[in-house]
N, C-alpha and C. Protein backbone atom coordinates (compact mmCIF):
# COMPACT_ATOMS: atom_id res chain seq x y z
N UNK A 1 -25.26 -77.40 -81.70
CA UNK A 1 -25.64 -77.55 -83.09
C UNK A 1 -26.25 -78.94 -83.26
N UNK A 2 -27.37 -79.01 -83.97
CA UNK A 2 -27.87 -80.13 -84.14
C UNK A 2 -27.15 -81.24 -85.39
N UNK A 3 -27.60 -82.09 -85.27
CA UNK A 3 -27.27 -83.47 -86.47
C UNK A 3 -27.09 -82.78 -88.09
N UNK A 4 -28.27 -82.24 -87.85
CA UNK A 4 -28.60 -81.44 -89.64
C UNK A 4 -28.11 -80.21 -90.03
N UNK A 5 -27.79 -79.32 -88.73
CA UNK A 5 -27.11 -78.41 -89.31
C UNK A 5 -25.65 -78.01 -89.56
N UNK A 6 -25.28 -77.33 -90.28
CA UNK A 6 -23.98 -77.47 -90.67
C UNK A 6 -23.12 -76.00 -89.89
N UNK A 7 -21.83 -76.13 -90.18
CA UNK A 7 -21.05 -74.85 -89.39
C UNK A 7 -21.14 -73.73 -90.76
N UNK A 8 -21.36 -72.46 -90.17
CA UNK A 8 -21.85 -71.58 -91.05
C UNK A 8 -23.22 -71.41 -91.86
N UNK A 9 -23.84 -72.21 -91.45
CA UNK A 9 -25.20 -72.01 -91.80
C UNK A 9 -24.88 -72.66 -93.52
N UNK A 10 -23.69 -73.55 -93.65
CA UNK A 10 -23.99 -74.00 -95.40
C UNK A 10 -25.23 -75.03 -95.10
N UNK A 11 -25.37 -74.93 -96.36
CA UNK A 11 -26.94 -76.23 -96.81
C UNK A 11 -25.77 -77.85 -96.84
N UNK A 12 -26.23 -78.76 -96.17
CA UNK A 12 -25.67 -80.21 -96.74
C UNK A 12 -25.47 -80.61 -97.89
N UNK A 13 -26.64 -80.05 -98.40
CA UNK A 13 -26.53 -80.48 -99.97
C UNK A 13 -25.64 -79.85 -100.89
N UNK A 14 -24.63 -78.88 -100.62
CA UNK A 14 -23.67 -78.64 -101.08
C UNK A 14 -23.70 -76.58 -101.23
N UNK A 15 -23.10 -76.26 -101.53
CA UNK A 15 -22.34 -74.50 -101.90
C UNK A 15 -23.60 -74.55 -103.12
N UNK A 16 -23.48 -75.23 -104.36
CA UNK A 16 -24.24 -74.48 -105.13
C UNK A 16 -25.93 -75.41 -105.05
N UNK A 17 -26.14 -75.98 -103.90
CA UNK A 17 -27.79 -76.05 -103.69
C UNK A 17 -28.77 -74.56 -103.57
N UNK A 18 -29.77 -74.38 -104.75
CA UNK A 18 -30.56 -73.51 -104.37
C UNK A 18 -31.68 -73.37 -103.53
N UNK A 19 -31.54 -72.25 -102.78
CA UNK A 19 -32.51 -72.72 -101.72
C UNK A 19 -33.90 -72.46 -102.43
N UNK A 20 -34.40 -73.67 -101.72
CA UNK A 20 -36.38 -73.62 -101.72
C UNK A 20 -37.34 -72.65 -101.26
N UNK A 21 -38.03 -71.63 -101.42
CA UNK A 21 -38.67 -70.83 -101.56
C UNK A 21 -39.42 -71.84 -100.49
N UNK A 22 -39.65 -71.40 -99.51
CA UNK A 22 -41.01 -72.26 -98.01
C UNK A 22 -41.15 -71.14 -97.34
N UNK A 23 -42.68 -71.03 -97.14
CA UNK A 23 -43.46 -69.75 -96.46
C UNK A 23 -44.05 -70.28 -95.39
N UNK A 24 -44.08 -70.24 -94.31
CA UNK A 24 -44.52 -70.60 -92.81
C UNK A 24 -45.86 -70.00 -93.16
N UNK A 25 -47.36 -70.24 -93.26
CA UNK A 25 -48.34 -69.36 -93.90
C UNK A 25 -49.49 -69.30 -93.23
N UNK A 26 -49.68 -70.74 -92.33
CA UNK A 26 -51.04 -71.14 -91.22
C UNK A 26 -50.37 -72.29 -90.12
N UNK A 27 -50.94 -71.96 -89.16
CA UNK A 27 -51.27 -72.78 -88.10
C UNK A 27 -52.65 -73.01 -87.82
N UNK A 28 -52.70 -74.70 -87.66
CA UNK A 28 -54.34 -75.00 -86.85
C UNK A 28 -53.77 -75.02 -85.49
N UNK A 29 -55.14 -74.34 -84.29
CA UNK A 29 -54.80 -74.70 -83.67
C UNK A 29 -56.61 -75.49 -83.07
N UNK A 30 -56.48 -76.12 -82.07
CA UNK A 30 -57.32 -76.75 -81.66
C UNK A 30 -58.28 -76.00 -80.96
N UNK A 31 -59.84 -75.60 -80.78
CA UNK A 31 -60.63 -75.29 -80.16
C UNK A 31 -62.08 -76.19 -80.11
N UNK A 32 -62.56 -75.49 -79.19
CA UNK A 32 -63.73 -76.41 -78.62
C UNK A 32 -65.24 -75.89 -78.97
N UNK A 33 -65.55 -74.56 -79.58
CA UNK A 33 -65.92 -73.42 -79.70
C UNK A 33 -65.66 -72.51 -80.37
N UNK A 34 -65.86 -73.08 -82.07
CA UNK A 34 -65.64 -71.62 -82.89
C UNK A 34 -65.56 -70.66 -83.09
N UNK A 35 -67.24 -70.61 -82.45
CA UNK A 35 -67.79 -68.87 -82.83
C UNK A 35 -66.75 -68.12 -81.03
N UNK A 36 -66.72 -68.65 -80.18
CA UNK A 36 -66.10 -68.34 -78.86
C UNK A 36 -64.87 -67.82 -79.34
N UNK A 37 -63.62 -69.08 -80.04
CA UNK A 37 -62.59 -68.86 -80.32
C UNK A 37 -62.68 -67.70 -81.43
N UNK A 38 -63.35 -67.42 -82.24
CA UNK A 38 -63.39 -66.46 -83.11
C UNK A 38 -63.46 -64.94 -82.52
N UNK A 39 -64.65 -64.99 -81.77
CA UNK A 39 -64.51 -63.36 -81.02
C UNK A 39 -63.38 -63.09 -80.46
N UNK A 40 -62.52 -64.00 -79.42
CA UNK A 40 -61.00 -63.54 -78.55
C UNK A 40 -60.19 -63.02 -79.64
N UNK A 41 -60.00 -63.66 -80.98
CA UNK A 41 -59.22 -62.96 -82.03
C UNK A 41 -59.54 -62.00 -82.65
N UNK A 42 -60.86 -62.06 -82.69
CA UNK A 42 -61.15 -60.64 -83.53
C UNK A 42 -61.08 -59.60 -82.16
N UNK A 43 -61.22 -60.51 -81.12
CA UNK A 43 -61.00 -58.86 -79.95
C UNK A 43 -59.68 -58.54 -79.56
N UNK A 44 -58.73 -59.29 -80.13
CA UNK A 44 -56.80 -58.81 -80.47
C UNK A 44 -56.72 -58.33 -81.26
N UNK A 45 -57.96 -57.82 -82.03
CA UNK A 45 -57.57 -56.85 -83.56
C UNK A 45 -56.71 -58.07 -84.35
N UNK A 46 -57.06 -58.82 -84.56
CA UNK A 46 -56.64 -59.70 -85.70
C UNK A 46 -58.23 -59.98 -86.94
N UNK A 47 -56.96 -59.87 -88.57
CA UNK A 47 -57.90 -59.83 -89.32
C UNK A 47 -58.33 -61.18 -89.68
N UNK A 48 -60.12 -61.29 -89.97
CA UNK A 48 -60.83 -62.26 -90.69
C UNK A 48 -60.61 -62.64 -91.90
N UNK A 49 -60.04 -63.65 -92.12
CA UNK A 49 -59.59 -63.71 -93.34
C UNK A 49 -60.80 -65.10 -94.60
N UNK A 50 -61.00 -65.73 -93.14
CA UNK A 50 -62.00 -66.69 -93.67
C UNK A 50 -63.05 -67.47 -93.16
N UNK A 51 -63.99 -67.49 -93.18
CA UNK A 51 -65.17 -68.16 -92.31
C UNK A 51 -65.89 -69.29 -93.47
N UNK A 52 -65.90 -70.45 -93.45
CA UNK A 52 -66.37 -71.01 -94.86
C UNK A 52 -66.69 -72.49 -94.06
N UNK A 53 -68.26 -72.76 -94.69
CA UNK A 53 -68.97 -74.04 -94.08
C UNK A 53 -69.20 -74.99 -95.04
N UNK A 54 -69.18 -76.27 -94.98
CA UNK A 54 -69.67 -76.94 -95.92
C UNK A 54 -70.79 -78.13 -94.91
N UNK A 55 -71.59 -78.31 -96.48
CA UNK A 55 -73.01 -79.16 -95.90
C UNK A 55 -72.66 -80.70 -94.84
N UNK A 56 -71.45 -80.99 -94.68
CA UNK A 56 -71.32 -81.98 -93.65
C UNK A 56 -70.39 -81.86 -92.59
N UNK A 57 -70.71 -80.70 -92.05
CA UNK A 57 -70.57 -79.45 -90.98
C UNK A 57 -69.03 -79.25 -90.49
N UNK A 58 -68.18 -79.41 -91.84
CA UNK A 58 -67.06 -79.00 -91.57
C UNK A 58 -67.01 -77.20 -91.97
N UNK A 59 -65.78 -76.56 -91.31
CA UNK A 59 -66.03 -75.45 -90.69
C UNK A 59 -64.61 -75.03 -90.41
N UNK A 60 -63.88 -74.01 -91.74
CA UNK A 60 -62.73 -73.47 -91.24
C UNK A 60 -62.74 -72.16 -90.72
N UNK A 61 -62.40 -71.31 -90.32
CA UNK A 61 -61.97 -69.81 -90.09
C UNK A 61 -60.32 -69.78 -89.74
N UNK A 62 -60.22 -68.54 -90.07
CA UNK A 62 -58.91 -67.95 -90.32
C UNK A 62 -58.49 -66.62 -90.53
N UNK A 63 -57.93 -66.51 -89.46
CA UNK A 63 -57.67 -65.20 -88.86
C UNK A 63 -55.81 -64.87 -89.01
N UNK A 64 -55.63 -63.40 -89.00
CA UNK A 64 -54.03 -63.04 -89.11
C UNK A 64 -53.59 -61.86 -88.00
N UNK A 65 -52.65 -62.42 -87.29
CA UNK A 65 -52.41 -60.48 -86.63
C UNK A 65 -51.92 -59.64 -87.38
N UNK A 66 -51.81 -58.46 -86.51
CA UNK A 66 -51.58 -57.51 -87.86
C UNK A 66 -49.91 -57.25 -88.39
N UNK A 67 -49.99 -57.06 -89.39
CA UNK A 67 -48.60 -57.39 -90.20
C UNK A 67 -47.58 -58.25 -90.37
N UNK A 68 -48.62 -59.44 -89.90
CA UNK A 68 -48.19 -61.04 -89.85
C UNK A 68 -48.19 -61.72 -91.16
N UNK A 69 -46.74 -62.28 -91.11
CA UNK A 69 -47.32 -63.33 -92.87
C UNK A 69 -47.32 -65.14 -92.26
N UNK A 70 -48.02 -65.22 -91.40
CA UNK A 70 -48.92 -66.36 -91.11
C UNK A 70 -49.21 -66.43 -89.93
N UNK A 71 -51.03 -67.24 -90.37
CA UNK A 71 -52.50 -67.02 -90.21
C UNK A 71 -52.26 -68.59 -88.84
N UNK A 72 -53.34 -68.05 -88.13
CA UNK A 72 -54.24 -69.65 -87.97
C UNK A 72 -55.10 -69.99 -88.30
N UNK A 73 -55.61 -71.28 -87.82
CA UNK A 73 -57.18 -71.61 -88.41
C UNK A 73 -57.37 -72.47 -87.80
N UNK A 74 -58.81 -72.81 -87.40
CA UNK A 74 -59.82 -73.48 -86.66
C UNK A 74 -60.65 -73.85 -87.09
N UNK A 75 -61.56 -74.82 -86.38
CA UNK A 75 -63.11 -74.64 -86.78
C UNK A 75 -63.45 -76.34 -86.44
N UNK A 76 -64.28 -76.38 -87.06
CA UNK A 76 -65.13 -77.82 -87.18
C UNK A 76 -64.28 -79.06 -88.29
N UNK A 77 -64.30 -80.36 -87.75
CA UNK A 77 -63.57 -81.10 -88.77
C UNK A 77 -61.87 -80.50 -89.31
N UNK A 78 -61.27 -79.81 -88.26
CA UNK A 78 -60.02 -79.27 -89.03
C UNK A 78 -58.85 -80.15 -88.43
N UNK A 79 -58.44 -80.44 -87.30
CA UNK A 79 -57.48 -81.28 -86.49
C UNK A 79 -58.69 -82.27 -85.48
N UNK A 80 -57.66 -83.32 -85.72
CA UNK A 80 -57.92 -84.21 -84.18
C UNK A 80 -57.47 -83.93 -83.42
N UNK A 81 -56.47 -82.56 -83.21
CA UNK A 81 -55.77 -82.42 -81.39
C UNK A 81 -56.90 -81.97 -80.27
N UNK A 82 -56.75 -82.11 -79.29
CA UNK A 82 -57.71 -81.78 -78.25
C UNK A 82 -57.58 -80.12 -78.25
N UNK A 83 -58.96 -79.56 -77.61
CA UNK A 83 -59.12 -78.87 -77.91
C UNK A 83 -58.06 -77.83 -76.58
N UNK A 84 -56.99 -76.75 -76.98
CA UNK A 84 -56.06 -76.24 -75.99
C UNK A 84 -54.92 -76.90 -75.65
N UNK A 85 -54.61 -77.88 -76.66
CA UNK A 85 -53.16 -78.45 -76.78
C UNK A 85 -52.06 -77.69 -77.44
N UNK A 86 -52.36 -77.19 -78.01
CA UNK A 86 -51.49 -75.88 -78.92
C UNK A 86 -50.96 -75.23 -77.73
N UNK A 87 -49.51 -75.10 -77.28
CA UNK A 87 -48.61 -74.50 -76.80
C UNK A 87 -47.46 -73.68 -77.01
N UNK A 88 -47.54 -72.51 -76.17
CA UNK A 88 -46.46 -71.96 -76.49
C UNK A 88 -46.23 -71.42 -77.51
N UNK A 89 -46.72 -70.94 -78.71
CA UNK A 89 -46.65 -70.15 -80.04
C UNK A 89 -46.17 -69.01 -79.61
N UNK A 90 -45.33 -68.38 -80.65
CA UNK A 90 -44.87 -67.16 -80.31
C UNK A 90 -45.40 -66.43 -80.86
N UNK A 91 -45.40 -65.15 -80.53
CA UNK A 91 -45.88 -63.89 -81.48
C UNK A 91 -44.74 -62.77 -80.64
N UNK A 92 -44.19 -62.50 -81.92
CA UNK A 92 -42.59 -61.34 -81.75
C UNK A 92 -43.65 -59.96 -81.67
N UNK A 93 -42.44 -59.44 -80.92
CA UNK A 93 -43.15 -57.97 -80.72
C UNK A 93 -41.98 -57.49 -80.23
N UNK A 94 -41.71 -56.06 -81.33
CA UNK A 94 -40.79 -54.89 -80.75
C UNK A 94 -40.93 -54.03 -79.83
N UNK A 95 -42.03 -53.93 -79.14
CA UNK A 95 -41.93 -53.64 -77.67
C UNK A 95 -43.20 -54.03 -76.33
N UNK A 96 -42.42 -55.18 -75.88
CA UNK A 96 -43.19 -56.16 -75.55
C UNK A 96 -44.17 -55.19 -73.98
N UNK A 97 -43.88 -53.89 -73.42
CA UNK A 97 -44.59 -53.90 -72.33
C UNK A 97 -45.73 -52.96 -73.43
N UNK A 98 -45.86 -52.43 -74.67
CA UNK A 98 -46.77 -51.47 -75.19
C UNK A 98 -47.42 -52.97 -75.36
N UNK A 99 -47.29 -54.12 -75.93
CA UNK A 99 -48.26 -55.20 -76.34
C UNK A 99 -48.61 -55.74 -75.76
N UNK A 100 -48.38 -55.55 -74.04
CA UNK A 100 -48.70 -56.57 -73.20
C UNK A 100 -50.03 -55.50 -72.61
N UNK A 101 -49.71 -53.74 -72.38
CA UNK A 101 -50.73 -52.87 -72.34
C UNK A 101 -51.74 -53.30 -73.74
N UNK A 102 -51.77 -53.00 -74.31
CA UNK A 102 -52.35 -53.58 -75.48
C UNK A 102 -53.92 -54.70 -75.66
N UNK A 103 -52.99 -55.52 -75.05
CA UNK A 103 -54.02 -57.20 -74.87
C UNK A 103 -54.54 -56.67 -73.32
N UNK A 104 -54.05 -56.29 -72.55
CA UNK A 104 -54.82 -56.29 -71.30
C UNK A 104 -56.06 -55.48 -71.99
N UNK A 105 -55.81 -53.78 -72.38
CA UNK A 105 -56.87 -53.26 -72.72
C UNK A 105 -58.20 -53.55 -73.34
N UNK A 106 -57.47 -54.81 -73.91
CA UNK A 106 -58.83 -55.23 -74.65
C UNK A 106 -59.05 -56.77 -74.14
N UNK A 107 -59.07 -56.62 -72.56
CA UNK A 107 -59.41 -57.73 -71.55
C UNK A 107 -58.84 -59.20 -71.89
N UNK A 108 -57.58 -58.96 -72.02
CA UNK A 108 -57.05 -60.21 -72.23
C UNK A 108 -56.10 -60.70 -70.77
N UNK A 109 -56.08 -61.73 -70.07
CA UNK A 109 -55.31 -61.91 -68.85
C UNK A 109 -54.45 -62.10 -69.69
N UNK A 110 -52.95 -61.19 -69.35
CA UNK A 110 -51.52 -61.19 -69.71
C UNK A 110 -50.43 -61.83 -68.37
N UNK A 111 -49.78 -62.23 -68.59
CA UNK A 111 -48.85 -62.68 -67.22
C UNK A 111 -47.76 -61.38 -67.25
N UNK A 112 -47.26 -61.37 -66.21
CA UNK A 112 -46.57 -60.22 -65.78
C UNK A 112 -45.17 -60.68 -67.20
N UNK A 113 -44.46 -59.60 -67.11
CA UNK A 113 -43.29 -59.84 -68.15
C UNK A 113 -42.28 -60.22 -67.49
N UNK A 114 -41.55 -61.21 -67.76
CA UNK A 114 -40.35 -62.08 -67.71
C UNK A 114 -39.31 -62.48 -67.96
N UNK A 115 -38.68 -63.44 -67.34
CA UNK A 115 -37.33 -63.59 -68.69
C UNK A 115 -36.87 -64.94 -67.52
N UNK A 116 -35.93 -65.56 -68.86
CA UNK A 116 -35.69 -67.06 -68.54
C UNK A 116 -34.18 -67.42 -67.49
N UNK A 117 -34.56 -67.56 -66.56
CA UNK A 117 -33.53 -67.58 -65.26
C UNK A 117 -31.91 -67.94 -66.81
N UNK A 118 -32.11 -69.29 -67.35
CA UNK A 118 -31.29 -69.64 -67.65
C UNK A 118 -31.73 -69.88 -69.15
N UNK A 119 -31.15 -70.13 -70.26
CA UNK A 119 -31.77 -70.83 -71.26
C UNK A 119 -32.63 -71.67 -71.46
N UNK A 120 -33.70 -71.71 -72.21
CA UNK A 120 -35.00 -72.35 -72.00
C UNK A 120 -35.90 -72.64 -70.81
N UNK A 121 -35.34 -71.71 -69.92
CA UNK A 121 -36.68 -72.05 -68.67
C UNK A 121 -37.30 -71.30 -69.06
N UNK A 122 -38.22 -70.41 -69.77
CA UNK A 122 -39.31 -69.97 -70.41
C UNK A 122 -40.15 -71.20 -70.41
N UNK A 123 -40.64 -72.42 -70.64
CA UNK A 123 -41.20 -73.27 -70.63
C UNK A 123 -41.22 -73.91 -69.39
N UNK A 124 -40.38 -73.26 -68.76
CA UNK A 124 -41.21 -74.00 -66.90
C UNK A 124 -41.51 -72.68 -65.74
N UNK A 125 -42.75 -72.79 -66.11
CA UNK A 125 -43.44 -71.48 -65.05
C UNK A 125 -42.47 -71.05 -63.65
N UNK A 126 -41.90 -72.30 -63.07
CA UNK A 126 -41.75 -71.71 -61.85
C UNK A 126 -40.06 -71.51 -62.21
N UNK A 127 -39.25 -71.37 -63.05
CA UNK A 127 -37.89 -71.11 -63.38
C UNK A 127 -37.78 -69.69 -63.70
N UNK A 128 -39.70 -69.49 -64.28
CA UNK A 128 -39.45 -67.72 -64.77
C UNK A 128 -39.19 -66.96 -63.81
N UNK A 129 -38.10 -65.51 -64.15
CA UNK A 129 -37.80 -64.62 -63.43
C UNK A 129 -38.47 -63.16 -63.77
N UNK A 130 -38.90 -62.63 -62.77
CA UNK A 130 -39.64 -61.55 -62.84
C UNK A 130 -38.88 -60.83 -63.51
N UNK A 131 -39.63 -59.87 -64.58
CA UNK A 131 -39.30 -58.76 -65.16
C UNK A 131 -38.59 -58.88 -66.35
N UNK A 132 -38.41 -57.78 -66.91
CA UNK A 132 -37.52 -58.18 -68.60
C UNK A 132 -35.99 -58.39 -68.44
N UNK A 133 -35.61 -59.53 -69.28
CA UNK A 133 -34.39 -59.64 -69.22
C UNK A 133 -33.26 -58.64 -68.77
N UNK A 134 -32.24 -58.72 -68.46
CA UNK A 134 -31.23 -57.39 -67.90
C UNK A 134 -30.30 -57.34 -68.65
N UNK A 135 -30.11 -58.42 -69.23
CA UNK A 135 -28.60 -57.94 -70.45
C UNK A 135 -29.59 -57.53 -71.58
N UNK A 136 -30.61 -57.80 -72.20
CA UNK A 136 -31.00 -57.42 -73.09
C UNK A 136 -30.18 -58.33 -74.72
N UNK A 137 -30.02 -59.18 -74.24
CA UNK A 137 -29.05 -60.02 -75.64
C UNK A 137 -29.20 -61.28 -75.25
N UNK A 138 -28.63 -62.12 -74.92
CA UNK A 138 -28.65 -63.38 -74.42
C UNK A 138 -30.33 -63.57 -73.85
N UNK A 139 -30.87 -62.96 -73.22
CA UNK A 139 -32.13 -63.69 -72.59
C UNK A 139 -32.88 -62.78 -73.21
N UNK A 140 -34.21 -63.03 -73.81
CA UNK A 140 -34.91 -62.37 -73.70
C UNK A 140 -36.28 -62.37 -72.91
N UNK A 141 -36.69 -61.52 -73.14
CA UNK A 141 -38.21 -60.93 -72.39
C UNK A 141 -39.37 -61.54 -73.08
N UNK A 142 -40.45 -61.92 -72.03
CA UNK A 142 -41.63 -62.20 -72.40
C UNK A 142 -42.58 -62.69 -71.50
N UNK A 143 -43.72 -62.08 -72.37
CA UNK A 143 -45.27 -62.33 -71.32
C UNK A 143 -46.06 -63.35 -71.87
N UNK A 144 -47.22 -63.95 -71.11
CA UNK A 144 -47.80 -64.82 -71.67
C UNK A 144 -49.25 -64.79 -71.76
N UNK A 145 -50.15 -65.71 -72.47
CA UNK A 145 -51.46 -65.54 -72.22
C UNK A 145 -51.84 -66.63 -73.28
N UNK A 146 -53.00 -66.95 -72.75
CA UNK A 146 -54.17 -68.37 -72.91
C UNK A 146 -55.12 -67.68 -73.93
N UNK A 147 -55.55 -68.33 -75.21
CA UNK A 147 -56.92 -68.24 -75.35
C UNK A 147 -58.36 -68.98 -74.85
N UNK A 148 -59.51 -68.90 -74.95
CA UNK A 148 -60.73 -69.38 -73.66
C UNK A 148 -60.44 -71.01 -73.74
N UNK A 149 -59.70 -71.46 -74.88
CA UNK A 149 -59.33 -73.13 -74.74
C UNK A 149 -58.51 -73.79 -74.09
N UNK A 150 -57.46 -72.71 -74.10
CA UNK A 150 -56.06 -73.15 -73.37
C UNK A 150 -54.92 -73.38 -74.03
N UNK A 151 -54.74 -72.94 -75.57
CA UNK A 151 -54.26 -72.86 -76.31
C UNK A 151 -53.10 -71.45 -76.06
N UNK A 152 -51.72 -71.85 -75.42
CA UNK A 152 -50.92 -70.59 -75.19
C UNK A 152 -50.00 -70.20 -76.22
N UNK A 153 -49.87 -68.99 -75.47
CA UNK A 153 -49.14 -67.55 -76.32
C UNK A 153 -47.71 -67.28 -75.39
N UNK A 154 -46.93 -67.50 -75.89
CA UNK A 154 -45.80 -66.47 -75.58
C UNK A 154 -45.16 -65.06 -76.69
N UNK A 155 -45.45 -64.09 -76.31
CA UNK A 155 -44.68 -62.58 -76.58
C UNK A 155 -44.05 -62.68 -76.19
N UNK A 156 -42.74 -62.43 -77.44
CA UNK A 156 -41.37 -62.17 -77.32
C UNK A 156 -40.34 -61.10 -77.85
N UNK A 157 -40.36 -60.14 -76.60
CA UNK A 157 -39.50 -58.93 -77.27
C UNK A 157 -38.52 -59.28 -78.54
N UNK A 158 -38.61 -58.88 -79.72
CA UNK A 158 -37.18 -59.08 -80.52
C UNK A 158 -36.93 -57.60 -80.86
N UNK A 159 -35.74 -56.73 -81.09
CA UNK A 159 -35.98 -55.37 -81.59
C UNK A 159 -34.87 -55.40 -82.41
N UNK A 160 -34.20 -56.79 -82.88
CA UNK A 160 -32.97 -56.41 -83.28
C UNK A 160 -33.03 -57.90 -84.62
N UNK A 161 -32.91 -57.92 -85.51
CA UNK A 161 -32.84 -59.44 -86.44
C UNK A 161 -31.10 -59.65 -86.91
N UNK A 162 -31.66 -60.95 -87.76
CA UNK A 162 -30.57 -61.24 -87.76
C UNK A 162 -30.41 -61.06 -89.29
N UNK A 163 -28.95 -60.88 -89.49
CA UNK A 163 -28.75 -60.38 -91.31
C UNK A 163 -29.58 -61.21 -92.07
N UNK A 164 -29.96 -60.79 -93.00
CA UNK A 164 -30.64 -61.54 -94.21
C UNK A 164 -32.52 -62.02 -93.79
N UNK A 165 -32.99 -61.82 -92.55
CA UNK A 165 -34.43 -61.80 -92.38
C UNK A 165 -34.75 -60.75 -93.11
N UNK A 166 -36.34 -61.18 -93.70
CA UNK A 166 -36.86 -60.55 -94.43
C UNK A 166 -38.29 -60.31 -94.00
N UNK A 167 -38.97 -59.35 -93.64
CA UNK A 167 -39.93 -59.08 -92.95
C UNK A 167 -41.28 -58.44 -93.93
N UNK A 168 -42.39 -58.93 -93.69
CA UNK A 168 -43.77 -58.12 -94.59
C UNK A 168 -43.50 -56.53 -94.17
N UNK A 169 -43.73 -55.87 -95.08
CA UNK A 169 -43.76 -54.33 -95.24
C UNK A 169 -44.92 -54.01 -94.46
């Protein structure tokens, strides 16, 4: 448990603090190549949500997967991070070998599916263990993949939440 959080999931600020309404809604991530980075998403079947230029050649777009309630965005003038520094983002998926068929079909290099020898070796390539987790609870499963910048993806089986998540219809 960390510094800030408390036992039982109470708020610090006391039993009758109301909680704040906060929507996770966009990520920038860094690219080198707009119109490039734009086709790989629209070729994951993710929707266009925004393409918009202004005369001193700044340049957002913004795209959503599907039945996602938050977007990324790119473009010209949007972050100073280098372009493929963005790591590791997740994208949940209830059944991670149909989504990993999925992205290949529509020519995406996927890494074989996996699972984390121990807690958090998911973040060191050579700790991953072939194939989907075996207890199915404690570790889970997941594949990976790059967009043309270098900006990575981890898919992560979830099929089960936890009380009180609330999910887009």
């Amino acid at each position: 448990m960390s510094s800030t959080e408390t036992q039982g999931g109470a708020s610090p600020a006391g039993a009758d603090a109301v909680p704040i309404e906060l929507k996770l809604e966009v990520v920038v991530i860094p690219v080198a190549d707009v119109d490039r980075a734009k086709a790989f998403y629209e070729r994951l079947g993710w929707r266009l949500d925004a393409d918009f230029t202004a005369d001193n050649g700044f340049r957002i777009v913004q795209l959503t997967p599907h039945r996602s309630g938050c977007s990324i965005q790119f473009g010209t003038k949007v972050t100073s991070a280098p372009p493929g520094s963005a790591t590791d983002m997740y994208l949940v998926v209830p059944d991670l070998q149909a989504a990993r068929e999925a992205l290949v079909a529509r020519g995406v290099e996927v890494s074989p599916i996996f699972h984390e020898g121990t807690l958090g070796d998911r973040f060191t390539p050579a700790a991953r263990q072939p194939g989907p987790a075996p207890d199915g609870g404690t570790y889970s499963s997941f594949a990976s993949f790059s967009d043309p910048d270098g900006n990575t993806w981890l898919l992560q089986e979830i099929t089960t939440r936890l009380p009180g998540r609330v999910d887009p219809e």
